[in-house]
C-alpha atoms as a PDB file:
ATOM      1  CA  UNK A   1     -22.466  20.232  12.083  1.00  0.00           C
ATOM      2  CA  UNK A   2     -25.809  18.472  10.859  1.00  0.00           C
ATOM      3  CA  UNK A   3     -23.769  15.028  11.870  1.00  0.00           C
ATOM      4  CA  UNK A   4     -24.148  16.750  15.676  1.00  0.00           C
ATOM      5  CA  UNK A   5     -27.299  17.583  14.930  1.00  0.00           C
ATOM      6  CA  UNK A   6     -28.635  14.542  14.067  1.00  0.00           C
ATOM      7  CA  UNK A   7     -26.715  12.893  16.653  1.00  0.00           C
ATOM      8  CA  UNK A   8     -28.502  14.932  19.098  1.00  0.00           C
ATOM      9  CA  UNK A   9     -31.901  14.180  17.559  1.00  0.00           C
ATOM     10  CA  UNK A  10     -31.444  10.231  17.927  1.00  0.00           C
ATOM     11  CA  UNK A  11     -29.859  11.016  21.426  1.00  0.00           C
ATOM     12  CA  UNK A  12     -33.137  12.730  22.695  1.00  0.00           C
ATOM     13  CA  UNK A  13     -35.728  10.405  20.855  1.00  0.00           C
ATOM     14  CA  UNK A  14     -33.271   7.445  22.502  1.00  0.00           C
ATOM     15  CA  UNK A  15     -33.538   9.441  26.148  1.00  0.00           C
ATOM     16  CA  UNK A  16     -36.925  10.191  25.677  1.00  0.00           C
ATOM     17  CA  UNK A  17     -38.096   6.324  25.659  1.00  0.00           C
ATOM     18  CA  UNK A  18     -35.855   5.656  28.295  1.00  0.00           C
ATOM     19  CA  UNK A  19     -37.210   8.393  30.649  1.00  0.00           C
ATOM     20  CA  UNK A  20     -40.551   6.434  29.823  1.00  0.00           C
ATOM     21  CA  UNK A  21     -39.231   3.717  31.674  1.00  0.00           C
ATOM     22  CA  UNK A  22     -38.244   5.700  34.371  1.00  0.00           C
ATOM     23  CA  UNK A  23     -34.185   5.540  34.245  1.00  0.00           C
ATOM     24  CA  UNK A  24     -32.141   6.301  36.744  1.00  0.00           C
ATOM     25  CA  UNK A  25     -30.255  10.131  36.117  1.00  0.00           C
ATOM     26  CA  UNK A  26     -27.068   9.189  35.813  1.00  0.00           C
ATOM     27  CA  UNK A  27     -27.936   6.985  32.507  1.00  0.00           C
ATOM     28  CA  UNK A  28     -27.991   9.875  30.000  1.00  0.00           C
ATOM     29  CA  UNK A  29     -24.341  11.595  31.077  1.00  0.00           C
ATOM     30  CA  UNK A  30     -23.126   7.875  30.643  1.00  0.00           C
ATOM     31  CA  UNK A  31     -24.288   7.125  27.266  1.00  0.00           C
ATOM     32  CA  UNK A  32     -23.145  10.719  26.345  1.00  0.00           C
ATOM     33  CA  UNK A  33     -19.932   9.872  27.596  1.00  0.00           C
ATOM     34  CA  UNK A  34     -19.768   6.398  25.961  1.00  0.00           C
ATOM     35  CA  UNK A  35     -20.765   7.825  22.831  1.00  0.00           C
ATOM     36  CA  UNK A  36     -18.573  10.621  22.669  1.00  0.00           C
ATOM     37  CA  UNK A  37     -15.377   8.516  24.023  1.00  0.00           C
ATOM     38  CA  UNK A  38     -16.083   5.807  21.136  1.00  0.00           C
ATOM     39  CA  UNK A  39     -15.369   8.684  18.798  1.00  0.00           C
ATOM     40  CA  UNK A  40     -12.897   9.991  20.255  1.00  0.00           C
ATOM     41  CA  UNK A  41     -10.883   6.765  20.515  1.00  0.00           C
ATOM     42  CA  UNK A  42     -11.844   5.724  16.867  1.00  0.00           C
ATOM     43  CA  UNK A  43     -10.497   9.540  15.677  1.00  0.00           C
ATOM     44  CA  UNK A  44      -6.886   8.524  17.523  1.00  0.00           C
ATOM     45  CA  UNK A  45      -6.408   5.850  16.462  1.00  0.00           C
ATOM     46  CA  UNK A  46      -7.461   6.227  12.912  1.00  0.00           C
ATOM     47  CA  UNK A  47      -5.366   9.227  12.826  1.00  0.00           C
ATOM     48  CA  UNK A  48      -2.234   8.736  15.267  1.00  0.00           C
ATOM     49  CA  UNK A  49      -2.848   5.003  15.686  1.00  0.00           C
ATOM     50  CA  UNK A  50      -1.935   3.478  12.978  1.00  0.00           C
ATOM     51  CA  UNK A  51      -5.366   1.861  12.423  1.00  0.00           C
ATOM     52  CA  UNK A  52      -6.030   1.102   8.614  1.00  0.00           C
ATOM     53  CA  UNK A  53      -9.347  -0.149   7.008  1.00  0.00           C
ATOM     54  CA  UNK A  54      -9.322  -3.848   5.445  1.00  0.00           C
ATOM     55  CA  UNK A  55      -9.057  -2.274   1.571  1.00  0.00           C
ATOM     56  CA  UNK A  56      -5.852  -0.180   3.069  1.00  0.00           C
ATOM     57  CA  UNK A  57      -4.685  -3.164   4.866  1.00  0.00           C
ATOM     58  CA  UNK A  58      -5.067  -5.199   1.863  1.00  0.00           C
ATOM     59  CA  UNK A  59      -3.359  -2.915  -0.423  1.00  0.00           C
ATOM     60  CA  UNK A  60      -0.616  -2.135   1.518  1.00  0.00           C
ATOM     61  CA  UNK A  61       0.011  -6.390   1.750  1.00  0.00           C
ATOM     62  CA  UNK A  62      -0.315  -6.286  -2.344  1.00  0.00           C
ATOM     63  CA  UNK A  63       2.538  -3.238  -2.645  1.00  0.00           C
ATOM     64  CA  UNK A  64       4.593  -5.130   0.171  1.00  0.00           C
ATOM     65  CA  UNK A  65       4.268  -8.312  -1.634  1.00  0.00           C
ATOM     66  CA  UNK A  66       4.846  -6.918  -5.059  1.00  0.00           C
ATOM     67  CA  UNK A  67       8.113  -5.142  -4.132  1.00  0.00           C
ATOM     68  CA  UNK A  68       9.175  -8.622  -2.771  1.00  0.00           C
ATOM     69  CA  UNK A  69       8.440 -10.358  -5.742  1.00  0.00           C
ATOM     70  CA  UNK A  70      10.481  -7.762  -8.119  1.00  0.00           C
ATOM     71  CA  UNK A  71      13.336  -7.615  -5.884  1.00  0.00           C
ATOM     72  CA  UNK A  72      13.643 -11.165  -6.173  1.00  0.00           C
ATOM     73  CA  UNK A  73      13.429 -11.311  -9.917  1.00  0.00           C
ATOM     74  CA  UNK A  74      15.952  -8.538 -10.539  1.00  0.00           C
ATOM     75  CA  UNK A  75      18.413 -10.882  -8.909  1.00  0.00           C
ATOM     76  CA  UNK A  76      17.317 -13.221 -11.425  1.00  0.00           C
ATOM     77  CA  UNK A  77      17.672 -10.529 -14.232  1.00  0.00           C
ATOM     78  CA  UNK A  78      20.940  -9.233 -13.326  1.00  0.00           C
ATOM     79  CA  UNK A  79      22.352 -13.275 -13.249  1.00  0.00           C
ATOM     80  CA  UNK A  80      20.695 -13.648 -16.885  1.00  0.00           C
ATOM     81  CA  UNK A  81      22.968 -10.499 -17.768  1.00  0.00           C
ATOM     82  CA  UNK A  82      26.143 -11.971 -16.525  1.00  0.00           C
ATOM     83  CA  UNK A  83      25.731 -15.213 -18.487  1.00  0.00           C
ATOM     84  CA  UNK A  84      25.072 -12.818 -22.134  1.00  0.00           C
ATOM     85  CA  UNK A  85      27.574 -13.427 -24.702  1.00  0.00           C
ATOM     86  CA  UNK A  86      27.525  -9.828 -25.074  1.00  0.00           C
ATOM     87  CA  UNK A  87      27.279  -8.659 -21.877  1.00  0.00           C
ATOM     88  CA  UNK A  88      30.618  -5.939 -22.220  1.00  0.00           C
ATOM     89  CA  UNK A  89      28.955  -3.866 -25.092  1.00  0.00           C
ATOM     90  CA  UNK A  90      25.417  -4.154 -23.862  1.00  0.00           C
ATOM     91  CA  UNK A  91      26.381  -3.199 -20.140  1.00  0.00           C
ATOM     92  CA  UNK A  92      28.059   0.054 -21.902  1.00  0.00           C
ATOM     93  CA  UNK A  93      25.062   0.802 -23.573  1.00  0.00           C
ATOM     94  CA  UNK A  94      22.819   0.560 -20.523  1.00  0.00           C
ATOM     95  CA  UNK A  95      24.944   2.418 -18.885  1.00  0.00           C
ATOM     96  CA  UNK A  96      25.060   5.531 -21.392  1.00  0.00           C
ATOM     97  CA  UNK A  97      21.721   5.565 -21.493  1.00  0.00           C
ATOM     98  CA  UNK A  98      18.896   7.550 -19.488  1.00  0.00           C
ATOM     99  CA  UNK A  99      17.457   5.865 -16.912  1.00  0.00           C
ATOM    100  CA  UNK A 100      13.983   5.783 -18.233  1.00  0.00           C
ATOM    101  CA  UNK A 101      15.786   4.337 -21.783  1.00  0.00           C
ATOM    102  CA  UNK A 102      17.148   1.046 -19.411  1.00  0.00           C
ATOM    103  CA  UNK A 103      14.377  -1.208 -19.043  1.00  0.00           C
ATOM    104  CA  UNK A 104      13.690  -0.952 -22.571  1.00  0.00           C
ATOM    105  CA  UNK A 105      17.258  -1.929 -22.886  1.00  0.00           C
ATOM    106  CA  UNK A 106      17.298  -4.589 -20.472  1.00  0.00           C
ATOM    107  CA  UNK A 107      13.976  -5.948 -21.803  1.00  0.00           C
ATOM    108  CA  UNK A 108      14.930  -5.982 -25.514  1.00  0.00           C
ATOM    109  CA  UNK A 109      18.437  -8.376 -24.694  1.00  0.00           C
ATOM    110  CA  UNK A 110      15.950 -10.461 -22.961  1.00  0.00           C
ATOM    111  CA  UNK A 111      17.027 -10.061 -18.913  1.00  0.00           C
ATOM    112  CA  UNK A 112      13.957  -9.346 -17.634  1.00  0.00           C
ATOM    113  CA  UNK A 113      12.293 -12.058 -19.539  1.00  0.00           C
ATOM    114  CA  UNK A 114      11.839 -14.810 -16.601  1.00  0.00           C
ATOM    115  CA  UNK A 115      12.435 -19.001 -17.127  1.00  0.00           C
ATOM    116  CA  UNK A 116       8.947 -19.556 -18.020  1.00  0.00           C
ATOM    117  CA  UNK A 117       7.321 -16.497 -19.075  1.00  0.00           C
ATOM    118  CA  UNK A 118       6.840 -15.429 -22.455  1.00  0.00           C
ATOM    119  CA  UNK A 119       6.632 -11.572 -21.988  1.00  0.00           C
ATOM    120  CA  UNK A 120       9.311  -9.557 -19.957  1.00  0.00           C
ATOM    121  CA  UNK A 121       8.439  -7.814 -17.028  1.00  0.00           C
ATOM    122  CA  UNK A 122       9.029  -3.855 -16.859  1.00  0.00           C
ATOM    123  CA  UNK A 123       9.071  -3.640 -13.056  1.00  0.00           C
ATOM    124  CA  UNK A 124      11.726  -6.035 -13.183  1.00  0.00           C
ATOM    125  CA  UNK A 125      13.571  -4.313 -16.244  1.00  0.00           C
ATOM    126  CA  UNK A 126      13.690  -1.531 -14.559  1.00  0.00           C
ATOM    127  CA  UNK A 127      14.985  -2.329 -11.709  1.00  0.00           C
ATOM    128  CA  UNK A 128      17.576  -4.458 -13.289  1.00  0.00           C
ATOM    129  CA  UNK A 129      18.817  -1.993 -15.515  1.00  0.00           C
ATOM    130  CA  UNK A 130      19.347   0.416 -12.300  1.00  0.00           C
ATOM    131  CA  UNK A 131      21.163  -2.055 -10.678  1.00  0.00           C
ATOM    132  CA  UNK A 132      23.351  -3.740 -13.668  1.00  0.00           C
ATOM    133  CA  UNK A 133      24.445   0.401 -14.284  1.00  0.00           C
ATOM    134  CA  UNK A 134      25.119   0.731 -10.440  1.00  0.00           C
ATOM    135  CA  UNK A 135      27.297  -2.339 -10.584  1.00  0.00           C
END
């Protein structure tokens, strides 16, 4: 309500200076219209639209790009698994245990520990040790 309010403040001070300079009537229902179509429009498409802001947009692009990136390395993991000297008992464990007891699995036989990297990953372990029990 005091965002309408003020609204109609600037609206009259605006119309005021402009009836100084001797507008033509139909100016005033035109920028009232203008005005209240821009909001109307941005409140659509905000809300039915699909319209996002740039920090949305950009962290939408970082979860997109993340799931991409641990999708890709769980393939990785699981192949790592397969080539484990051990893989028959530790495959039983993982799958007896809970799922929220797998990646700590999967990341202590060293699956989800990536050519390269030092430290495993627990996205990755996670995911791995859902999919190695799946399979």
């Amino acid at each position: 309500m005091i965002a309408d309010v003020d609204a109609h403040i600037l609206l009259d001070a605006f119309f005021e200076g402009l009836q100084m300079m001797k507008t033509p009537d139909w100016v005033r229902p035109g920028v009232y219209g203008a005005f209240i179509g821009a909001v109307a429009v941005a409140i659509v498409g905000f809300s039915w639209g699909g319209w996002v802001t740039g920090g949305t947009a950009r962290q939408q692009a970082t979860d997109r790009s993340d799931t991409a990136v641990v999708s890709a390395l769980t393939n990785i993991c699981v192949d790592q698994s397969k080539r484990d000297p051990q893989v028959a008992e530790r495959v039983t464990a993982l799958k007896a245990a809970s799922s929220y007891g797998r990646a700590d699995i999967v990341m202590k036989n060293g699956w989800a520990t990536m050519p390269g990297s030092k430290d495993p990953s627990r996205q990755v372990a996670s995911a791995c040790g859902d999919k190695i029990a799946a399979g």
